[in-house]
N, C-alpha and C. Protein backbone atom coordinates (compact mmCIF):
# COMPACT_ATOMS: atom_id res chain seq x y z
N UNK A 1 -2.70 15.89 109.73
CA UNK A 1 -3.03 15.09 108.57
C UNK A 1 -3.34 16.03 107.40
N UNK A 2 -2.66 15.80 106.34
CA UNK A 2 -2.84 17.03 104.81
C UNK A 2 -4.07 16.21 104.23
N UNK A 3 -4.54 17.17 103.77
CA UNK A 3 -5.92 17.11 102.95
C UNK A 3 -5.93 16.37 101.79
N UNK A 4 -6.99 15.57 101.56
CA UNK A 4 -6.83 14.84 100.28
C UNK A 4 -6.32 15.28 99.12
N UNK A 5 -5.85 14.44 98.45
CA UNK A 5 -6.47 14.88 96.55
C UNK A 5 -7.84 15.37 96.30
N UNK A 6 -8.87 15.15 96.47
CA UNK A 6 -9.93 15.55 96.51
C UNK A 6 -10.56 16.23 97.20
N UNK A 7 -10.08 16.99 98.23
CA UNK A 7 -10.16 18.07 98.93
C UNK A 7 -9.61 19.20 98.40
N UNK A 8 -8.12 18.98 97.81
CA UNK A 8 -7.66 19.88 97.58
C UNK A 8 -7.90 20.41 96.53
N UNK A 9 -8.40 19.58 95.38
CA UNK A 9 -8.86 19.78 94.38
C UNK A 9 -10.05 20.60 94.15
N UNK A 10 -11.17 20.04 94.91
CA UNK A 10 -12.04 21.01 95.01
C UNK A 10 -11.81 22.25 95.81
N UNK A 11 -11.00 22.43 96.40
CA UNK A 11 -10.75 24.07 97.04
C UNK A 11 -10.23 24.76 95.33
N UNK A 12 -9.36 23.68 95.24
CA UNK A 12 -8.08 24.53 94.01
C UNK A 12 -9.28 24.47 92.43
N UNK A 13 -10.64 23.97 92.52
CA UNK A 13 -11.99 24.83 91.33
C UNK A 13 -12.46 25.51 92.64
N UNK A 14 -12.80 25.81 93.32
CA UNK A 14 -13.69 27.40 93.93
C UNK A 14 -12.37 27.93 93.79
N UNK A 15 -11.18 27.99 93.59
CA UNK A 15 -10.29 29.48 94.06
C UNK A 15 -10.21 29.49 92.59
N UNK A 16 -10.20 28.99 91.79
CA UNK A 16 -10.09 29.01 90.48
C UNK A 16 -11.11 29.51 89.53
N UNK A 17 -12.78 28.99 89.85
CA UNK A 17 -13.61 30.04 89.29
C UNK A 17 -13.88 31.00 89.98
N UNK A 18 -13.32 31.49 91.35
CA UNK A 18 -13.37 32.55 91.70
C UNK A 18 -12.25 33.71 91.01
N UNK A 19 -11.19 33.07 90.56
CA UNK A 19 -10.45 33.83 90.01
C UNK A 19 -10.89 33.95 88.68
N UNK A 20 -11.38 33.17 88.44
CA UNK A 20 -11.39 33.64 86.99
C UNK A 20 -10.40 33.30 85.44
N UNK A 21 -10.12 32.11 86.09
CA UNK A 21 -9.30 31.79 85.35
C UNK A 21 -9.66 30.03 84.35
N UNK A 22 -9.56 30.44 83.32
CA UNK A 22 -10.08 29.39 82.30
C UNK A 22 -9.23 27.96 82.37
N UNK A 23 -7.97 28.19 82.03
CA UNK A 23 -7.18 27.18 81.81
C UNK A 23 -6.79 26.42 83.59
N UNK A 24 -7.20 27.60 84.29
CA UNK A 24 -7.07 26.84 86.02
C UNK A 24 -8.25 25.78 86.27
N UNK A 25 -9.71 26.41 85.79
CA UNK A 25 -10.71 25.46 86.07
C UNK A 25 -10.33 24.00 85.13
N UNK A 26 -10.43 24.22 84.10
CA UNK A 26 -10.58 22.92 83.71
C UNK A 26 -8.93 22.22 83.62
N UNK A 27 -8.34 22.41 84.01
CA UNK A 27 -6.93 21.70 84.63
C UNK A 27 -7.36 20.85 86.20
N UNK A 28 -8.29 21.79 86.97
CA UNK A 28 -8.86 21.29 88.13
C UNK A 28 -10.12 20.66 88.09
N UNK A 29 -11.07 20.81 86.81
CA UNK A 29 -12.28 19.77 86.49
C UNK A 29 -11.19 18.71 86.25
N UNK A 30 -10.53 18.10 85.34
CA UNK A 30 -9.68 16.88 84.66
C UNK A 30 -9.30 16.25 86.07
N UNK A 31 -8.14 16.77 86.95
CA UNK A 31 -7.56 16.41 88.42
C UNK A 31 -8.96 15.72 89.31
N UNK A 32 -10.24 16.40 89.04
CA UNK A 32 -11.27 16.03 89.75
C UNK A 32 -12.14 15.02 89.42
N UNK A 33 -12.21 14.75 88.14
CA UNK A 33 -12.34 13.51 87.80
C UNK A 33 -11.99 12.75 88.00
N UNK A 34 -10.50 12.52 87.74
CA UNK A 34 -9.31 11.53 88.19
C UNK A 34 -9.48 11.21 89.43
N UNK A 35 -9.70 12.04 90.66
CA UNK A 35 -9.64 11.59 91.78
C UNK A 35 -11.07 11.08 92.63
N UNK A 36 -12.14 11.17 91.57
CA UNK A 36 -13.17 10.60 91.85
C UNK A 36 -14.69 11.60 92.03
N UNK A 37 -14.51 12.86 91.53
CA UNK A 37 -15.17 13.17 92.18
C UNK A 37 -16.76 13.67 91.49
N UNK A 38 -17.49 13.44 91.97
CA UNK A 38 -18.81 13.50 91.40
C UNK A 38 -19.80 15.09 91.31
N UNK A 39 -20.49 14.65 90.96
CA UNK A 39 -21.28 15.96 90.24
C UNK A 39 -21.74 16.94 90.84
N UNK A 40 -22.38 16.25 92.25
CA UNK A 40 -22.73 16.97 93.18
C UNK A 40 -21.56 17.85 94.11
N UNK A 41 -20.71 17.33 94.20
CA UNK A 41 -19.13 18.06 95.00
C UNK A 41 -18.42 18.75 93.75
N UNK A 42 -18.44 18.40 92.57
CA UNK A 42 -18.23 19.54 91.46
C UNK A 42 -19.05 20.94 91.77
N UNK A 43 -20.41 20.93 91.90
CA UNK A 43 -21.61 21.72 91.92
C UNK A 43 -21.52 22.77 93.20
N UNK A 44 -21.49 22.15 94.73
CA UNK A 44 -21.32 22.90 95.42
C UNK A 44 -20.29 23.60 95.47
N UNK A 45 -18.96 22.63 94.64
CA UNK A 45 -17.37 23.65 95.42
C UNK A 45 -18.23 25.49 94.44
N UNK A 46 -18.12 24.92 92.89
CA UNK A 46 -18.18 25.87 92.02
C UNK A 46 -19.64 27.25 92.68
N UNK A 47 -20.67 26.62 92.94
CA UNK A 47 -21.88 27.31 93.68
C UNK A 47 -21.08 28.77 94.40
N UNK A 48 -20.21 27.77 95.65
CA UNK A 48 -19.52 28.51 96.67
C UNK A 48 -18.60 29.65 96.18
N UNK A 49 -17.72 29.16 94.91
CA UNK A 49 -17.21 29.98 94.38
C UNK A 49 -17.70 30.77 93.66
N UNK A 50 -18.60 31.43 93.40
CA UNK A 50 -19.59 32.00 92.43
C UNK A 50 -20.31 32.75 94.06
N UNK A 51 -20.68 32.50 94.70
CA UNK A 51 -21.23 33.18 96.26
C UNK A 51 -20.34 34.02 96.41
N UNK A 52 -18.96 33.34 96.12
CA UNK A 52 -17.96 34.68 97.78
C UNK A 52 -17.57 35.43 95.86
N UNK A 53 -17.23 35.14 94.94
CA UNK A 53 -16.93 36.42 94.07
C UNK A 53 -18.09 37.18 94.06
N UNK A 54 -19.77 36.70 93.93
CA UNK A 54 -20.41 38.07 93.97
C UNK A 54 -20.52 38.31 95.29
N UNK A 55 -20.36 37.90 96.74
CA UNK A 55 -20.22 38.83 97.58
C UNK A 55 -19.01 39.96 97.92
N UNK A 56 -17.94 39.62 97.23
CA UNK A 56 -17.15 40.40 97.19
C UNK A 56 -17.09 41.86 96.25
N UNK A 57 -17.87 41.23 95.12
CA UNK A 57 -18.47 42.49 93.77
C UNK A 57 -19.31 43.66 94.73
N UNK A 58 -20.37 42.55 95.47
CA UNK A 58 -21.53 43.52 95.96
C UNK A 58 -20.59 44.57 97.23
N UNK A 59 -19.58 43.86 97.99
CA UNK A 59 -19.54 44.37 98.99
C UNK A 59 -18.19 45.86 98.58
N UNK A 60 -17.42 45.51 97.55
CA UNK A 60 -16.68 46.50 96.69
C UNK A 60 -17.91 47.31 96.36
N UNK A 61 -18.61 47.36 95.65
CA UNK A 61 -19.50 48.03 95.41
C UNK A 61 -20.24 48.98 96.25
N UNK A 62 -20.68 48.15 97.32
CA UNK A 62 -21.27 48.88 98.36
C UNK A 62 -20.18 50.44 98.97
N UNK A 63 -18.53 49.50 99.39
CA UNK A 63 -17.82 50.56 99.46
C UNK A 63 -18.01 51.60 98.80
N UNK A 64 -17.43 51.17 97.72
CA UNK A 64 -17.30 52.16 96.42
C UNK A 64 -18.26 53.54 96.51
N UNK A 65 -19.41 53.26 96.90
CA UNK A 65 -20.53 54.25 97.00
C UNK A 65 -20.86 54.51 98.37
N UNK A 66 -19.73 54.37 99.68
CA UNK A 66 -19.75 54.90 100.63
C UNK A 66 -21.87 54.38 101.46
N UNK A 67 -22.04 53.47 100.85
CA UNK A 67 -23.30 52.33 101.44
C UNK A 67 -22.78 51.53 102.53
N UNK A 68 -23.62 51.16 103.37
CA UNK A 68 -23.49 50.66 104.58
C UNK A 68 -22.51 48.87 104.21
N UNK A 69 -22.22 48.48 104.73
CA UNK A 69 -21.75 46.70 104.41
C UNK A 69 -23.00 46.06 104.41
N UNK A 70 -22.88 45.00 103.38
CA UNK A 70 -23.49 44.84 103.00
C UNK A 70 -23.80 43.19 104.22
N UNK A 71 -24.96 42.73 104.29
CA UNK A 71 -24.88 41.33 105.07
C UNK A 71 -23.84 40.61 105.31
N UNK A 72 -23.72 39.46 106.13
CA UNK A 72 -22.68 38.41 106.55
C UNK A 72 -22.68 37.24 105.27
N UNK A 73 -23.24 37.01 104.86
CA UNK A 73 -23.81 35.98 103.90
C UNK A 73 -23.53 34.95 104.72
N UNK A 74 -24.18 33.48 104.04
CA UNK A 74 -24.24 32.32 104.41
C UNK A 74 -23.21 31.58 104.91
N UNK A 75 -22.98 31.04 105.88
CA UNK A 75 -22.36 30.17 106.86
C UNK A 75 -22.60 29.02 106.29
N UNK A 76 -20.89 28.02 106.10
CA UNK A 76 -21.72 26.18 105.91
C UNK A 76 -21.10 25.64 107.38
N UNK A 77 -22.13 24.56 107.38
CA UNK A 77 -21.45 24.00 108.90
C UNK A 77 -20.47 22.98 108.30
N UNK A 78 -20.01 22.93 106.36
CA UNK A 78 -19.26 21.64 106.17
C UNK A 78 -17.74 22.04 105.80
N UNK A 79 -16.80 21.95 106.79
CA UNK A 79 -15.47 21.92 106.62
C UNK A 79 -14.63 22.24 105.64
N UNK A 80 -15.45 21.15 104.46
CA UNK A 80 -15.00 21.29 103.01
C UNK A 80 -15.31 22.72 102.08
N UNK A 81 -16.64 23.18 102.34
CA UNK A 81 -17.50 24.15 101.91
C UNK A 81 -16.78 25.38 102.31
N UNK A 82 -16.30 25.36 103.53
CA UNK A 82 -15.59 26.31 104.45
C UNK A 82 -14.45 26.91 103.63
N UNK A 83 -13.80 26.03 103.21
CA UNK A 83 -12.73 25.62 103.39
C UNK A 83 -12.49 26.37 101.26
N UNK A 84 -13.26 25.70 101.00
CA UNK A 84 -13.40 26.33 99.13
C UNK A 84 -13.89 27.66 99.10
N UNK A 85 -14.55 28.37 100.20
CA UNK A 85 -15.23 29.46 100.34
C UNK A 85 -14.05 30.29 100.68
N UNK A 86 -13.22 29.96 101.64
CA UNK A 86 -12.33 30.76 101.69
C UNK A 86 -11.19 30.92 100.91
N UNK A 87 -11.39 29.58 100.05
CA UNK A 87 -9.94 29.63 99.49
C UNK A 87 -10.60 30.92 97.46
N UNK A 88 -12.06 30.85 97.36
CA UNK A 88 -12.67 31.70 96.52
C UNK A 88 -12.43 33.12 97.27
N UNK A 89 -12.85 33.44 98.47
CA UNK A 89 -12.62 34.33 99.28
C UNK A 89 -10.88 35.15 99.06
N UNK A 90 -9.94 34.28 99.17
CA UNK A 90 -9.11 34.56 98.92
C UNK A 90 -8.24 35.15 97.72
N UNK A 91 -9.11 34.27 96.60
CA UNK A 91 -8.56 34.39 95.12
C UNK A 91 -9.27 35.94 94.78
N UNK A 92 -10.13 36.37 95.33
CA UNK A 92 -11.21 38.04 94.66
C UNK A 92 -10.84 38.73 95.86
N UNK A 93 -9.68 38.44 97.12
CA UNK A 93 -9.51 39.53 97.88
C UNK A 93 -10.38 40.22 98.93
N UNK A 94 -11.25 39.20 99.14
CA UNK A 94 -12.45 39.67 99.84
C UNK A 94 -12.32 39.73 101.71
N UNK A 95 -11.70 40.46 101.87
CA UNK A 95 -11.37 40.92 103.82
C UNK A 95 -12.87 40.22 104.07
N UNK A 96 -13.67 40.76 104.33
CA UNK A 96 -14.68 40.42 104.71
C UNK A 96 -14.93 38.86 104.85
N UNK A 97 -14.91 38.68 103.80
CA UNK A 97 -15.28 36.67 103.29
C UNK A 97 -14.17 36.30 104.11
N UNK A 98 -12.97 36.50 104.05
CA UNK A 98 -11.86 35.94 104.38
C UNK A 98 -12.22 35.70 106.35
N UNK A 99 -12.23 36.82 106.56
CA UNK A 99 -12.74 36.78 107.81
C UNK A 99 -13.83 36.19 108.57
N UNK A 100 -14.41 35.92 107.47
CA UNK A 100 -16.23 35.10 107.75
C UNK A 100 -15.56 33.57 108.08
N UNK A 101 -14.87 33.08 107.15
CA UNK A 101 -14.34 32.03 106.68
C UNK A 101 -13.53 31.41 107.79
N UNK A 102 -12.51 32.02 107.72
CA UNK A 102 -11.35 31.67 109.01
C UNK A 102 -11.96 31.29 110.46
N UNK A 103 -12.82 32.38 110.40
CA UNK A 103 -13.98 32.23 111.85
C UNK A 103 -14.87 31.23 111.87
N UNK A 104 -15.24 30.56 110.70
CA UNK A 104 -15.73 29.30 110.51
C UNK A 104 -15.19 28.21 110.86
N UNK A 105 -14.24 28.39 110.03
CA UNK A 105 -13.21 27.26 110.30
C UNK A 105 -12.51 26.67 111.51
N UNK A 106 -12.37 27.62 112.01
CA UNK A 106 -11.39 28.17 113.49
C UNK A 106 -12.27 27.16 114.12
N UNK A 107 -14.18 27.85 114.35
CA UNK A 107 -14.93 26.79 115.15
C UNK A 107 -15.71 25.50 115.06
N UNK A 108 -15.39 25.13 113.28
CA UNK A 108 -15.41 23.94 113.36
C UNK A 108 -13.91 22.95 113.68
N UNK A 109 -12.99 23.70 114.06
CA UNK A 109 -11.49 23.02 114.53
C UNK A 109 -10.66 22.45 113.57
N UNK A 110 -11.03 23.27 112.52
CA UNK A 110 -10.20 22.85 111.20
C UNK A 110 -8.59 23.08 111.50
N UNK A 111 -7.66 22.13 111.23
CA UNK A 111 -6.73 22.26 111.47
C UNK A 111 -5.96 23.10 110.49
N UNK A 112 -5.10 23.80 111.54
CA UNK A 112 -3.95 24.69 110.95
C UNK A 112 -3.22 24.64 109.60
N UNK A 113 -3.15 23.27 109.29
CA UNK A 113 -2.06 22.63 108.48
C UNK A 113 -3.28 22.54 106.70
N UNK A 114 -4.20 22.50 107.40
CA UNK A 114 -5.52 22.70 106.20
C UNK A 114 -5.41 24.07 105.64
N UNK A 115 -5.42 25.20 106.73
CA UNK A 115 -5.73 26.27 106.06
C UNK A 115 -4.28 26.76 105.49
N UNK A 116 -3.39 26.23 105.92
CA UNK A 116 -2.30 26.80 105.13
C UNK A 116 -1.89 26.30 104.03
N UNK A 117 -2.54 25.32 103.82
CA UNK A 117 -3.19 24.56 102.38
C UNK A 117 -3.69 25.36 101.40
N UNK A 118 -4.94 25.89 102.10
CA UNK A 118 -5.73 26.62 101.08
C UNK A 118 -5.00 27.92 100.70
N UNK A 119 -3.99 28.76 102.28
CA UNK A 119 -3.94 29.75 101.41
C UNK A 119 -2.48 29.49 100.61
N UNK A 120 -2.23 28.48 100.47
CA UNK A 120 -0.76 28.31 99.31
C UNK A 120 -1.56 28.20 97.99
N UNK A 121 -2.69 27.17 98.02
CA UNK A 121 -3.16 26.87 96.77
C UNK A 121 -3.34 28.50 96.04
N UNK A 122 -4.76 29.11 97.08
CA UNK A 122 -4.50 30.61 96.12
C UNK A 122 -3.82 31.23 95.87
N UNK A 123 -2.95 31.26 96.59
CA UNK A 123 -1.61 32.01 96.05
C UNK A 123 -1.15 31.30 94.70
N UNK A 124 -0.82 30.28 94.97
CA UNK A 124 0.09 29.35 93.33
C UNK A 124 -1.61 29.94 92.19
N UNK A 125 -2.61 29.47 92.70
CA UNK A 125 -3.69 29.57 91.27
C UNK A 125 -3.59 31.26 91.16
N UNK A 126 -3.51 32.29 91.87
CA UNK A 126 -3.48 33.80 91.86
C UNK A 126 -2.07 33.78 90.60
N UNK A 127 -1.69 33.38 91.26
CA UNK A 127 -0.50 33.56 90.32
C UNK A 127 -0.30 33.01 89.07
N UNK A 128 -0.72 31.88 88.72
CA UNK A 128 -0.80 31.16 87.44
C UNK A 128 -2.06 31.90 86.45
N UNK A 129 -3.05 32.69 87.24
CA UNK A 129 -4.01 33.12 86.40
C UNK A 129 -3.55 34.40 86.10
N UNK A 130 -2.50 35.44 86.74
CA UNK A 130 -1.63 36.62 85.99
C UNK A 130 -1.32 36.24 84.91
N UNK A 131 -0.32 34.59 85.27
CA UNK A 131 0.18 34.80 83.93
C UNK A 131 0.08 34.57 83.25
N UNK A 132 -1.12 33.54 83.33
CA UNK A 132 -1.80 33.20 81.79
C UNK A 132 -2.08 34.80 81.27
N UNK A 133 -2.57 35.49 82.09
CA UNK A 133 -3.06 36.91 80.85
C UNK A 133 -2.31 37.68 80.49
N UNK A 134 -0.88 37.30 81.17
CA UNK A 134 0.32 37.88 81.40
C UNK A 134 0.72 37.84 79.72
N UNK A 135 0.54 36.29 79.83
CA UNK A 135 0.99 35.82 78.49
C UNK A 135 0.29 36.36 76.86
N UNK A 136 -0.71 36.43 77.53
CA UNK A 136 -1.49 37.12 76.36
C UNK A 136 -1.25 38.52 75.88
N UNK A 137 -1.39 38.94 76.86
CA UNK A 137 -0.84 40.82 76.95
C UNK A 137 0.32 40.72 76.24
N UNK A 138 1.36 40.06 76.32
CA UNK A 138 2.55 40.12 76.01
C UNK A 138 2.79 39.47 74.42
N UNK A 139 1.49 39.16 74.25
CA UNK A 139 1.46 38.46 72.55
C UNK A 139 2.21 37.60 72.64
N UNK A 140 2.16 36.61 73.47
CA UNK A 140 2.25 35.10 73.68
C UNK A 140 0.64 34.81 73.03
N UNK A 141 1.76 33.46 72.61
CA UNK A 141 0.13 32.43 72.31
C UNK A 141 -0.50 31.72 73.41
N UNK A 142 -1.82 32.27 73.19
CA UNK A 142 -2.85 31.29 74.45
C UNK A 142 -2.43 29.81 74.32
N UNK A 143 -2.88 29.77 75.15
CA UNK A 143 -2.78 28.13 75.79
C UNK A 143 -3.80 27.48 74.71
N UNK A 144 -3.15 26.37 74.02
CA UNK A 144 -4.03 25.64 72.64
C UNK A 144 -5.03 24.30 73.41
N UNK A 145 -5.50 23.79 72.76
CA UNK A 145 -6.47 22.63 73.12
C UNK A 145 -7.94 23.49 73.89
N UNK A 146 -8.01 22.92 74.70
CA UNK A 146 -9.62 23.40 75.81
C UNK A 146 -9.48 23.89 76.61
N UNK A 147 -8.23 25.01 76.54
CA UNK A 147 -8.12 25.89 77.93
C UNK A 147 -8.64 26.73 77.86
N UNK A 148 -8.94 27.43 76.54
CA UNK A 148 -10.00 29.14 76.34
C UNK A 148 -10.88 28.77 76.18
N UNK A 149 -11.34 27.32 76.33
CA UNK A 149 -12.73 26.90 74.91
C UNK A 149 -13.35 26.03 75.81
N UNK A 150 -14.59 25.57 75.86
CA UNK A 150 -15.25 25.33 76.54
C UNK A 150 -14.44 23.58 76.99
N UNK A 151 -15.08 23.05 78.23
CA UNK A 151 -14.11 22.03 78.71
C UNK A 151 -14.09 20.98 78.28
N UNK A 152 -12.92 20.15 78.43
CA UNK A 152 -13.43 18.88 78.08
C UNK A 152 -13.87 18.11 78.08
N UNK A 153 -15.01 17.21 77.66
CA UNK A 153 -15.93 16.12 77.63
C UNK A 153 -16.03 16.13 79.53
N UNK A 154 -14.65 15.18 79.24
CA UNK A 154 -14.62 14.37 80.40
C UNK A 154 -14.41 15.34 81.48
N UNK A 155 -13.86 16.73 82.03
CA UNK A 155 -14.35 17.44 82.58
C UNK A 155 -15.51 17.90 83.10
N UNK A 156 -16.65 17.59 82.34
CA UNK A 156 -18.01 18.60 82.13
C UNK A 156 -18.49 17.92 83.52
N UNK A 157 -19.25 18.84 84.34
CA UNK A 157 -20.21 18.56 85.35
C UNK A 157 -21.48 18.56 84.94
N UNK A 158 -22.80 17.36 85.07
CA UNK A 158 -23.99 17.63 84.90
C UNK A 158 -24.15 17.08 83.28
């Protein structure tokens, strides 16, 4: 069984503010509205995504300076949580997270057909957030309306 609209959506904002990409989040706040989704499941996907990019900062870091690894970080027992964690995990490259994640998933019996969900989504948002900067670098014009600029109304969480 493939994952909702609203599943997927919220994986596709954690891989999206994990990437870092402006015009990806609020393309995926708008989709998340539409499909129903409320403030509190806005809050955690984004939380999660904001967790695995700075555990990935700290744990680059730690490398970087030849420091021990740094903790496991937090475990969710919720599928969905899992599931946006890895797909943030995925978008900042994080072995570690990635591995935390999968192993999560694996034993809450998340099906196969889910995670190959998530990792298509990061891949397509990895890639759409090159080229938005792609585009810029290249003295293309940014993306006009509320894609650089703060979101729209009806986007906003909270």
């Amino acid at each position: 069984m493939p994952m909702t609209i609203l599943e997927k959506e919220l994986v596709a904002l954690a891989i999206s503010v994990a990437a870092g990409c402006r015009p990806c989040v609020t393309h995926h706040l708008l989709e998340l509205r539409k499909a129903g989704a409320d403030d509190a499941a806005i809050g955690k996907a984004v939380d999660g995504a904001v967790d695995a990019r700075s555990a990935a900062t700290e744990g680059m870091r730690r490398h970087a300076l030849g420091l021990d690894p740094a903790g496991q970080g937090r475990g969710a027992a919720d599928p969905l949580a899992e599931m946006a964690a890895l797909g943030a995990a995925l978008a900042v490259n994080c072995a570690a997270g990635i591995d935390r994640h999968l192993a999560a998933l694996r034993s809450l019996g998340v099906a196969r057909d889910h995670l190959d969900e998530v990792f298509a989504l990061a891949s397509m948002i990895r890639s759409k957030a090159i080229g938005h900067a792609e585009a810029r670098f290249d003295g293309g014009e940014a993306p006009r309306g509320d894609c650089w600029g703060e979101a729209p109304k009806a986007a906003r969480c909270c």
